[in-house]
PDB file of N, CA and C in Angstrom:
ATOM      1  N   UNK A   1     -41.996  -7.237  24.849  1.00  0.00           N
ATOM      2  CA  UNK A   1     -41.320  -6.139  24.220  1.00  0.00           C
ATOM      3  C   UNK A   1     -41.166  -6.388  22.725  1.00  0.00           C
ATOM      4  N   UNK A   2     -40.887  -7.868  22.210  1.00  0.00           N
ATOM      5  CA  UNK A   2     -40.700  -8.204  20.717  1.00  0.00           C
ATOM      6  C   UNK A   2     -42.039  -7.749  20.141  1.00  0.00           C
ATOM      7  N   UNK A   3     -43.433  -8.215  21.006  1.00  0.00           N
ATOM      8  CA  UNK A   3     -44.087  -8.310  20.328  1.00  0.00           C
ATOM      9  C   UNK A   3     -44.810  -7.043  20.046  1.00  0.00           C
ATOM     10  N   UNK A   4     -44.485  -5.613  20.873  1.00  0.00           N
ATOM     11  CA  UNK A   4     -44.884  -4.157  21.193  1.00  0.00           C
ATOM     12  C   UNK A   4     -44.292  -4.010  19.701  1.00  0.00           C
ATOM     13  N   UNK A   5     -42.864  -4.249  19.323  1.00  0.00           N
ATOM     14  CA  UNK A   5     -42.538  -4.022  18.273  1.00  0.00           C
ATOM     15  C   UNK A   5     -42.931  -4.522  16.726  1.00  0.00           C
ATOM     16  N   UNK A   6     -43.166  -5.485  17.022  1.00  0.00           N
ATOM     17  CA  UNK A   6     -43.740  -6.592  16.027  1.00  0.00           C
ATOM     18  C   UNK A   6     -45.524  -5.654  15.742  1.00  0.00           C
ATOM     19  N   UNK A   7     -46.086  -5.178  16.353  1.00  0.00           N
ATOM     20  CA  UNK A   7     -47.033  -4.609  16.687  1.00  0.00           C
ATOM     21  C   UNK A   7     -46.911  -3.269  15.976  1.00  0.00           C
ATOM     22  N   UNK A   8     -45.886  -2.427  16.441  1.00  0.00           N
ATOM     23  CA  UNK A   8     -45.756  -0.916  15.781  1.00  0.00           C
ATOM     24  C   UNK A   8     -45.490  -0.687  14.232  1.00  0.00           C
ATOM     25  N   UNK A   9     -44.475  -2.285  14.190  1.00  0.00           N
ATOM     26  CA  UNK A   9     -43.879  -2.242  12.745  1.00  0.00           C
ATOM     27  C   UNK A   9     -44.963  -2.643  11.783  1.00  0.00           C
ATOM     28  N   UNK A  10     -45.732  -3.733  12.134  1.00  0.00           N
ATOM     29  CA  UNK A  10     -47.069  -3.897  11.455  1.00  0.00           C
ATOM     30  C   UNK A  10     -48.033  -2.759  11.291  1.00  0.00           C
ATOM     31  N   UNK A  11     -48.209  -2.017  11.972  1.00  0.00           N
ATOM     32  CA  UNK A  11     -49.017  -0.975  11.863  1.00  0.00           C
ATOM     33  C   UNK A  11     -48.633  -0.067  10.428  1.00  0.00           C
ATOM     34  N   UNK A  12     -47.462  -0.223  10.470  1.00  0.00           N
ATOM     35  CA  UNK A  12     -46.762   1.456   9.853  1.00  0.00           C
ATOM     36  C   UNK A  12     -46.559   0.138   8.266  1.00  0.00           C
ATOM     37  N   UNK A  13     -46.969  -0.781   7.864  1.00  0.00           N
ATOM     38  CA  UNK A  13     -46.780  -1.590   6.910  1.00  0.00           C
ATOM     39  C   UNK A  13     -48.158  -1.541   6.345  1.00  0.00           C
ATOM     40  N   UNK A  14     -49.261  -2.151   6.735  1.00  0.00           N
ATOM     41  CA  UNK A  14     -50.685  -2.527   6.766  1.00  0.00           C
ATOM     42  C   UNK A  14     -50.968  -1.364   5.365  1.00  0.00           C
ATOM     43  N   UNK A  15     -51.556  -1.527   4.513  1.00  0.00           N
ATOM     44  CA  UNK A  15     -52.391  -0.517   3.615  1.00  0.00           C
ATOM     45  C   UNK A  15     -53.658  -0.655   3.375  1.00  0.00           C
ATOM     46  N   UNK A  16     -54.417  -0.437   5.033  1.00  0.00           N
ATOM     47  CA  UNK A  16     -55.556  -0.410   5.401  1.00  0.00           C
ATOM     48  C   UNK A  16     -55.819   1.409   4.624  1.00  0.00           C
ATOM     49  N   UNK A  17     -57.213   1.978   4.306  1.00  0.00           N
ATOM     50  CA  UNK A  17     -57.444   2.982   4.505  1.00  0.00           C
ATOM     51  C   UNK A  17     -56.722   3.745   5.418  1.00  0.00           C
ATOM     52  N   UNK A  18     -56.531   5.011   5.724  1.00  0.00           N
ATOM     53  CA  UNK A  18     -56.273   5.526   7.000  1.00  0.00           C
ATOM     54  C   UNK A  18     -55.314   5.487   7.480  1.00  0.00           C
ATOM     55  N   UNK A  19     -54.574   4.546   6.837  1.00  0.00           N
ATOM     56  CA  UNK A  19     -53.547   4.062   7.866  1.00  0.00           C
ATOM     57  C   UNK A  19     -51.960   4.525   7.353  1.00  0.00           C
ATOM     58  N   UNK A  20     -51.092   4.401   7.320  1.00  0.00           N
ATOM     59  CA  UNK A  20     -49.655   4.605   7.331  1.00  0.00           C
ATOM     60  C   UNK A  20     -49.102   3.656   6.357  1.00  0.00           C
ATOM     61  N   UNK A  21     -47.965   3.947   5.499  1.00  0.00           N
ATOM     62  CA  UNK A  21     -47.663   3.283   4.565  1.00  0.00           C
ATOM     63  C   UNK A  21     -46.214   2.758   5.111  1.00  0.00           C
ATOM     64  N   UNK A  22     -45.643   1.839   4.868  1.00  0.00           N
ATOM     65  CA  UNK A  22     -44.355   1.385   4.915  1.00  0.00           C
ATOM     66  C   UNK A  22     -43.197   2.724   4.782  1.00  0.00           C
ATOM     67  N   UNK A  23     -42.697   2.928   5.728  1.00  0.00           N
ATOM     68  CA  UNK A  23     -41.069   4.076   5.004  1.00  0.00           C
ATOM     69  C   UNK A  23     -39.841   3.093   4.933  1.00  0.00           C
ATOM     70  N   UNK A  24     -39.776   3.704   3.965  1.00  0.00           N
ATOM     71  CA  UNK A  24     -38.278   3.187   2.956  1.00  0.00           C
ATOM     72  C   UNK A  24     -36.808   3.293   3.943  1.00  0.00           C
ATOM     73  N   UNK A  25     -37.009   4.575   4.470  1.00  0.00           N
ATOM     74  CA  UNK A  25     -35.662   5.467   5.615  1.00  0.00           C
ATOM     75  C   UNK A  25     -36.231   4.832   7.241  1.00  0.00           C
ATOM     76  N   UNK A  26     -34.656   5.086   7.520  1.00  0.00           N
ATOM     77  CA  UNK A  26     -34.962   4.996   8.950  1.00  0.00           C
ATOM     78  C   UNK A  26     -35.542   6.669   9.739  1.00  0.00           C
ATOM     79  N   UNK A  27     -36.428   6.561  10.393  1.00  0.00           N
ATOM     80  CA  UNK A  27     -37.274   7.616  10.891  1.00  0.00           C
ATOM     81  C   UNK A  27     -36.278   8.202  12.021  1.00  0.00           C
ATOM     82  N   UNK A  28     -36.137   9.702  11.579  1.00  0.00           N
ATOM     83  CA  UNK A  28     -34.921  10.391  12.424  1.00  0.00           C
ATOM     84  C   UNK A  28     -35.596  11.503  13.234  1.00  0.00           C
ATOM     85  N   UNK A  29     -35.698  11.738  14.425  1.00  0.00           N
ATOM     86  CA  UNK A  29     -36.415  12.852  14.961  1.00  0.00           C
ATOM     87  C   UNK A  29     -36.767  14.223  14.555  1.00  0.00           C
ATOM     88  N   UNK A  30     -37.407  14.923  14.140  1.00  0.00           N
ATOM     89  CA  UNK A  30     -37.408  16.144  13.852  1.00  0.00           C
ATOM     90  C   UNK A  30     -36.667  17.657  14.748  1.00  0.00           C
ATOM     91  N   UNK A  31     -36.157  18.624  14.168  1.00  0.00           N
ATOM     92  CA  UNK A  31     -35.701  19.374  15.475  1.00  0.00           C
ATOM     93  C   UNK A  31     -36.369  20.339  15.521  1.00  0.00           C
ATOM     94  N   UNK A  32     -36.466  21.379  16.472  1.00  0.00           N
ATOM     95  CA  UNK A  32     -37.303  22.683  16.431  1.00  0.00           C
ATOM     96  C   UNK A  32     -36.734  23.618  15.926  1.00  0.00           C
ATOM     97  N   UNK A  33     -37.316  24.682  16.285  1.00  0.00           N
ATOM     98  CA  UNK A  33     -36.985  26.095  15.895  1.00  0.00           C
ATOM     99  C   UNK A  33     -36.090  26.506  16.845  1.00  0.00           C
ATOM    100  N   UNK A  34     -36.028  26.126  17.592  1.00  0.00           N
ATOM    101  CA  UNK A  34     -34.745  26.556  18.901  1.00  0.00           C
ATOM    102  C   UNK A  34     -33.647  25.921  18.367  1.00  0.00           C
ATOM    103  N   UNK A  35     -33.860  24.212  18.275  1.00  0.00           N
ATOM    104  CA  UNK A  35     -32.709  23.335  17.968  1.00  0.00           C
ATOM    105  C   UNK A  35     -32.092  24.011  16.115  1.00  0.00           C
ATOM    106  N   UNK A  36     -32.870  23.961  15.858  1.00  0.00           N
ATOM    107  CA  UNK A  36     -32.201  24.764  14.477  1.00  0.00           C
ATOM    108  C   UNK A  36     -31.582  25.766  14.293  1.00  0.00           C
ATOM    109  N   UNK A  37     -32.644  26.960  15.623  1.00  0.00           N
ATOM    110  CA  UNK A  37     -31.266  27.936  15.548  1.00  0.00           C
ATOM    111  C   UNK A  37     -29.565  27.824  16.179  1.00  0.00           C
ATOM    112  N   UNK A  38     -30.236  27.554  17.406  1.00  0.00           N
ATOM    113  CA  UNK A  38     -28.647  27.010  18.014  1.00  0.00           C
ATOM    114  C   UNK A  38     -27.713  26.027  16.826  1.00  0.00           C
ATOM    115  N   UNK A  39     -28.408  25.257  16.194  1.00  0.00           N
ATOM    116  CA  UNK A  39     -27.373  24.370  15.334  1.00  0.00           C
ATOM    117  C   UNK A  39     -26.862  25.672  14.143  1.00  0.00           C
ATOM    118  N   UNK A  40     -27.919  26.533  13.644  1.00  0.00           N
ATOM    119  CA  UNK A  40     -26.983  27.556  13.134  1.00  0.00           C
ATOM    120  C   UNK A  40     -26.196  28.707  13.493  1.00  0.00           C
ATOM    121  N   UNK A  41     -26.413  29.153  14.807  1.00  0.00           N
ATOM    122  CA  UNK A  41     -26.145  30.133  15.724  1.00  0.00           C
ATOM    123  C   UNK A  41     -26.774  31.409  14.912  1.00  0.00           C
ATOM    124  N   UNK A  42     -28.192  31.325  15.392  1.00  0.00           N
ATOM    125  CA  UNK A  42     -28.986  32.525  15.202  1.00  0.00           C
ATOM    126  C   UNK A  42     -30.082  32.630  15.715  1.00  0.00           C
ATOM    127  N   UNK A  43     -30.740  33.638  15.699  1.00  0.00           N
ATOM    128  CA  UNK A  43     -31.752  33.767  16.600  1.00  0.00           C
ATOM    129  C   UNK A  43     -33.215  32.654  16.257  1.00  0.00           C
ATOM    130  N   UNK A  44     -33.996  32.381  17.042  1.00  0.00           N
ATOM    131  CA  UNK A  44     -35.644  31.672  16.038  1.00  0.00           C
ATOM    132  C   UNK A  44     -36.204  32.574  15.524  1.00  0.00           C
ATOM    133  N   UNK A  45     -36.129  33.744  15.865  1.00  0.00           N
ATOM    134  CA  UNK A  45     -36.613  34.781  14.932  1.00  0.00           C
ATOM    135  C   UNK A  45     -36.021  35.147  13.078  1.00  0.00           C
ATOM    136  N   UNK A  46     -34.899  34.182  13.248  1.00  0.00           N
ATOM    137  CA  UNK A  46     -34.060  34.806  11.711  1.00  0.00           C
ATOM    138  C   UNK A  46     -34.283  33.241  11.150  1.00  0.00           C
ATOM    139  N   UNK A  47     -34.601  32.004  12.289  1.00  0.00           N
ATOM    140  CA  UNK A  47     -35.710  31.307  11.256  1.00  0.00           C
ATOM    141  C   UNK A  47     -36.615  31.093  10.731  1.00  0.00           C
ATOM    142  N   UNK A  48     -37.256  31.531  11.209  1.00  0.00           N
ATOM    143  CA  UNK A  48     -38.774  32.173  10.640  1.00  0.00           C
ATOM    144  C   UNK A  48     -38.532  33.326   9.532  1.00  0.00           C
ATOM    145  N   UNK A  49     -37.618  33.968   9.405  1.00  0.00           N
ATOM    146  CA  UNK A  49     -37.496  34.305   8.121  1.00  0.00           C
ATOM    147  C   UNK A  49     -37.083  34.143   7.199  1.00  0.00           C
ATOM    148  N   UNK A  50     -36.155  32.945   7.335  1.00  0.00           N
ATOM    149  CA  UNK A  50     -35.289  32.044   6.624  1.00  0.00           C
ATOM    150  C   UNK A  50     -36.867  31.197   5.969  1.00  0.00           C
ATOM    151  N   UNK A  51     -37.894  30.864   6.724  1.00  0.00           N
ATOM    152  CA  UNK A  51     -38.967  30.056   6.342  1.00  0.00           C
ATOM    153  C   UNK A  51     -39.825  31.010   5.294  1.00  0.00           C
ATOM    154  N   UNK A  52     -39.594  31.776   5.615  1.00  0.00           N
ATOM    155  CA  UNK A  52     -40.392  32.692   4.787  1.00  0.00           C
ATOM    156  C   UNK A  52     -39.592  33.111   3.436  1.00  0.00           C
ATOM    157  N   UNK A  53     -38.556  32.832   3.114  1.00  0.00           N
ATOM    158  CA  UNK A  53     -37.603  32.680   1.915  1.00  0.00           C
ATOM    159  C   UNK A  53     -37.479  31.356   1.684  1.00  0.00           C
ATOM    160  N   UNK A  54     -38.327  30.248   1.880  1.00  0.00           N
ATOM    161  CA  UNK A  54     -37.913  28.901   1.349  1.00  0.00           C
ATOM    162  C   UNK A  54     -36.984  27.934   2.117  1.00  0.00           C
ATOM    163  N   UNK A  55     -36.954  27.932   3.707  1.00  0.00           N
ATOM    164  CA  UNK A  55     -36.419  27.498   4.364  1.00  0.00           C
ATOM    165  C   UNK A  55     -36.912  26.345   4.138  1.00  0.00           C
ATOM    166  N   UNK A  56     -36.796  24.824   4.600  1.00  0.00           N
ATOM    167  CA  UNK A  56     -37.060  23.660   4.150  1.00  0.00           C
ATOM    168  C   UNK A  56     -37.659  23.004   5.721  1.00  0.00           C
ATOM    169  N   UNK A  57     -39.220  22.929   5.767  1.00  0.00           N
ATOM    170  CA  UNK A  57     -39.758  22.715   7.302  1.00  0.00           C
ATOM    171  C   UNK A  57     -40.639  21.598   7.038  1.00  0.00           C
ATOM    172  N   UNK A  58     -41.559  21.552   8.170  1.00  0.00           N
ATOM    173  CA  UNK A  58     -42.706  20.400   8.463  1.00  0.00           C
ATOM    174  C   UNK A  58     -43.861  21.168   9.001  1.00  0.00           C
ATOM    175  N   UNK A  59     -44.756  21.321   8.584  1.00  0.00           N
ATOM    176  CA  UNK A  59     -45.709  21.897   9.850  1.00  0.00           C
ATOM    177  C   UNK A  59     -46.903  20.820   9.883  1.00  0.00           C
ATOM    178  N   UNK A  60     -47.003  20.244  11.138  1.00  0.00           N
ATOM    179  CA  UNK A  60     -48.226  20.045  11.952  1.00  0.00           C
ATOM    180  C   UNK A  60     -49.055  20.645  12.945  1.00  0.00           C
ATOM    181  N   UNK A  61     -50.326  21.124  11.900  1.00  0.00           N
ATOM    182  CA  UNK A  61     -51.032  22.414  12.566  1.00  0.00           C
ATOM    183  C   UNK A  61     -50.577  23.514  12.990  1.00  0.00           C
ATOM    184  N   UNK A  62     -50.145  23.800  14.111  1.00  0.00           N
ATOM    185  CA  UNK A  62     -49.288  25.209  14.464  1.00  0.00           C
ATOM    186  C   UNK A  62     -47.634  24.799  15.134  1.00  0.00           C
ATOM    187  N   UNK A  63     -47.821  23.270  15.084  1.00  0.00           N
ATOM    188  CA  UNK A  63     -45.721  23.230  15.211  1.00  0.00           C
ATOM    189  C   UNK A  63     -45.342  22.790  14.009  1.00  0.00           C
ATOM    190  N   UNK A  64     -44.073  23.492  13.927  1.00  0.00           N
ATOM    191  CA  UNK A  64     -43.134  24.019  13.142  1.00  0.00           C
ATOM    192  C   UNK A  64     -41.748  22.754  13.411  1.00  0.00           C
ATOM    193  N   UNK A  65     -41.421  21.738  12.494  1.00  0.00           N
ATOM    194  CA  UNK A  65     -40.208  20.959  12.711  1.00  0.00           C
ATOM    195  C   UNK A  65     -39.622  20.867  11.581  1.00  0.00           C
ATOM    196  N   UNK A  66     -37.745  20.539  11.749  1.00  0.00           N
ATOM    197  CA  UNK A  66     -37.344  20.420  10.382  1.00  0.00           C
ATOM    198  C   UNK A  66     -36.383  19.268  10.451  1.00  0.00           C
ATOM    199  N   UNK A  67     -36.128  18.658   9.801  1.00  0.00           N
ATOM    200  CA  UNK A  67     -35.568  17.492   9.120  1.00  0.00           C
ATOM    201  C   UNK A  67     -33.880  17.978   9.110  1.00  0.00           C
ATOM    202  N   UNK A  68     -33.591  17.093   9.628  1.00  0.00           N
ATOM    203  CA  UNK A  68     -32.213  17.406   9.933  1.00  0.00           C
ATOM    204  C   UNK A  68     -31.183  17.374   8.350  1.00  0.00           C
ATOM    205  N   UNK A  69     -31.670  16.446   7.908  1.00  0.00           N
ATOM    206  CA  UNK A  69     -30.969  16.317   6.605  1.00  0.00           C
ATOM    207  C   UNK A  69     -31.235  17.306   5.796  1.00  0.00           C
ATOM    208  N   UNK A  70     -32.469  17.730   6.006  1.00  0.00           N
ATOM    209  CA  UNK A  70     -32.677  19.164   4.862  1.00  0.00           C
ATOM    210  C   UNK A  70     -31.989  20.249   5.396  1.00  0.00           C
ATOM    211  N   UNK A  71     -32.203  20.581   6.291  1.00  0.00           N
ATOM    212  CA  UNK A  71     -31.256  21.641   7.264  1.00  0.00           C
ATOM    213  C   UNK A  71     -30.080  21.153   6.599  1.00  0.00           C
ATOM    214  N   UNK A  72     -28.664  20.353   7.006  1.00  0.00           N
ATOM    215  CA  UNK A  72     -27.471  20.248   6.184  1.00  0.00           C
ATOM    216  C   UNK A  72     -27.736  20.256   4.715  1.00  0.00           C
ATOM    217  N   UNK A  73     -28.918  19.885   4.135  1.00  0.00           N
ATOM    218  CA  UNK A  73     -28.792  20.131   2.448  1.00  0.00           C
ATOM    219  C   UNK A  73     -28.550  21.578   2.119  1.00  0.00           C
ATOM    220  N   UNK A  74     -29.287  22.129   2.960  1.00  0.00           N
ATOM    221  CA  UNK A  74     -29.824  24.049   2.511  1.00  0.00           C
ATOM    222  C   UNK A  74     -28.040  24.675   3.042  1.00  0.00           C
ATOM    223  N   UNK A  75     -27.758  23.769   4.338  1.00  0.00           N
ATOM    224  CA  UNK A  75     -26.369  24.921   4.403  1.00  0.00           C
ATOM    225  C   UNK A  75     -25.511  24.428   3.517  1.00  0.00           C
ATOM    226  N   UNK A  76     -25.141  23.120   2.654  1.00  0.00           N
ATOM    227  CA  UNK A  76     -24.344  23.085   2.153  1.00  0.00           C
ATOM    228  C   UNK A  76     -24.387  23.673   0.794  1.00  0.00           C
ATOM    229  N   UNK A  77     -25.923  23.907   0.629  1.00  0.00           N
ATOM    230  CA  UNK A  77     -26.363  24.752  -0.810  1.00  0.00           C
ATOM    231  C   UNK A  77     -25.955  26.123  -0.681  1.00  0.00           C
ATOM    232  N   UNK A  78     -25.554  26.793   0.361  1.00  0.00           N
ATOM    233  CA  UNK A  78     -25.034  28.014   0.489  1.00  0.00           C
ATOM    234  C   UNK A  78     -23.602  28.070   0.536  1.00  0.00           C
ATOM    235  N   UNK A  79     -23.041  27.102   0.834  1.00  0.00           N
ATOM    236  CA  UNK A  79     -21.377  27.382   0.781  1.00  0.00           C
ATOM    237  C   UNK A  79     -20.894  28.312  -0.510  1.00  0.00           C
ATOM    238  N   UNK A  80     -19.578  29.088  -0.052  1.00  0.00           N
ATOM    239  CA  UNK A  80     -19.460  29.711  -1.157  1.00  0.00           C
ATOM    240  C   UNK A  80     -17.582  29.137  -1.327  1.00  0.00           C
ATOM    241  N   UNK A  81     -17.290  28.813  -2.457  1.00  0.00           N
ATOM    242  CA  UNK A  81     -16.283  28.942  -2.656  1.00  0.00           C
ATOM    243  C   UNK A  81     -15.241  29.874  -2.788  1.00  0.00           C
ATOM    244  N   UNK A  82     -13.628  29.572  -2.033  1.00  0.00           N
ATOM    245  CA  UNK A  82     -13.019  30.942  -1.925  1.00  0.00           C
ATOM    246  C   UNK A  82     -11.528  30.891  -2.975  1.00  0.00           C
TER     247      UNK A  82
END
């Protein structure tokens, strides 16, 4: 098991061609378009238009993921003071 790891972490270090560079952050799961809406309470349809005004996403090929930290950056960029 040490060495599966010892194994993955080398991989993602190596600056072979092709290959994957070292990350700086710890790697946090991405969420969907479902999980995003429920975390804002709205439909996936009003995220996808939120994306289409500069919503803050990932796309690989035809899925759609977003970064949890950008998601809290964008809502706290909307707060309005009262």
């Amino acid at each position: 098991m040490a060495s599966e790891r010892a194994l993955a972490s080398d991989s993602l270090t190596r600056k072979a061609p092709g290959r994957m560079h070292a990350v700086s952050a710890p790697l946090r799961p991405l969420l969907t378009i479902q999980q995003v809406a429920e975390f804002l309470s709205v439909s996936p349809r009003t995220v996808r238009r939120l994306m289409a005004r500069g919503f803050p996403h990932v796309r690989f090929g035809r899925l759609l993921r977003f970064d949890q930290a950008d998601v809290l950056r964008w809502v706290a960029g909307r707060r309005s003071e009262l």
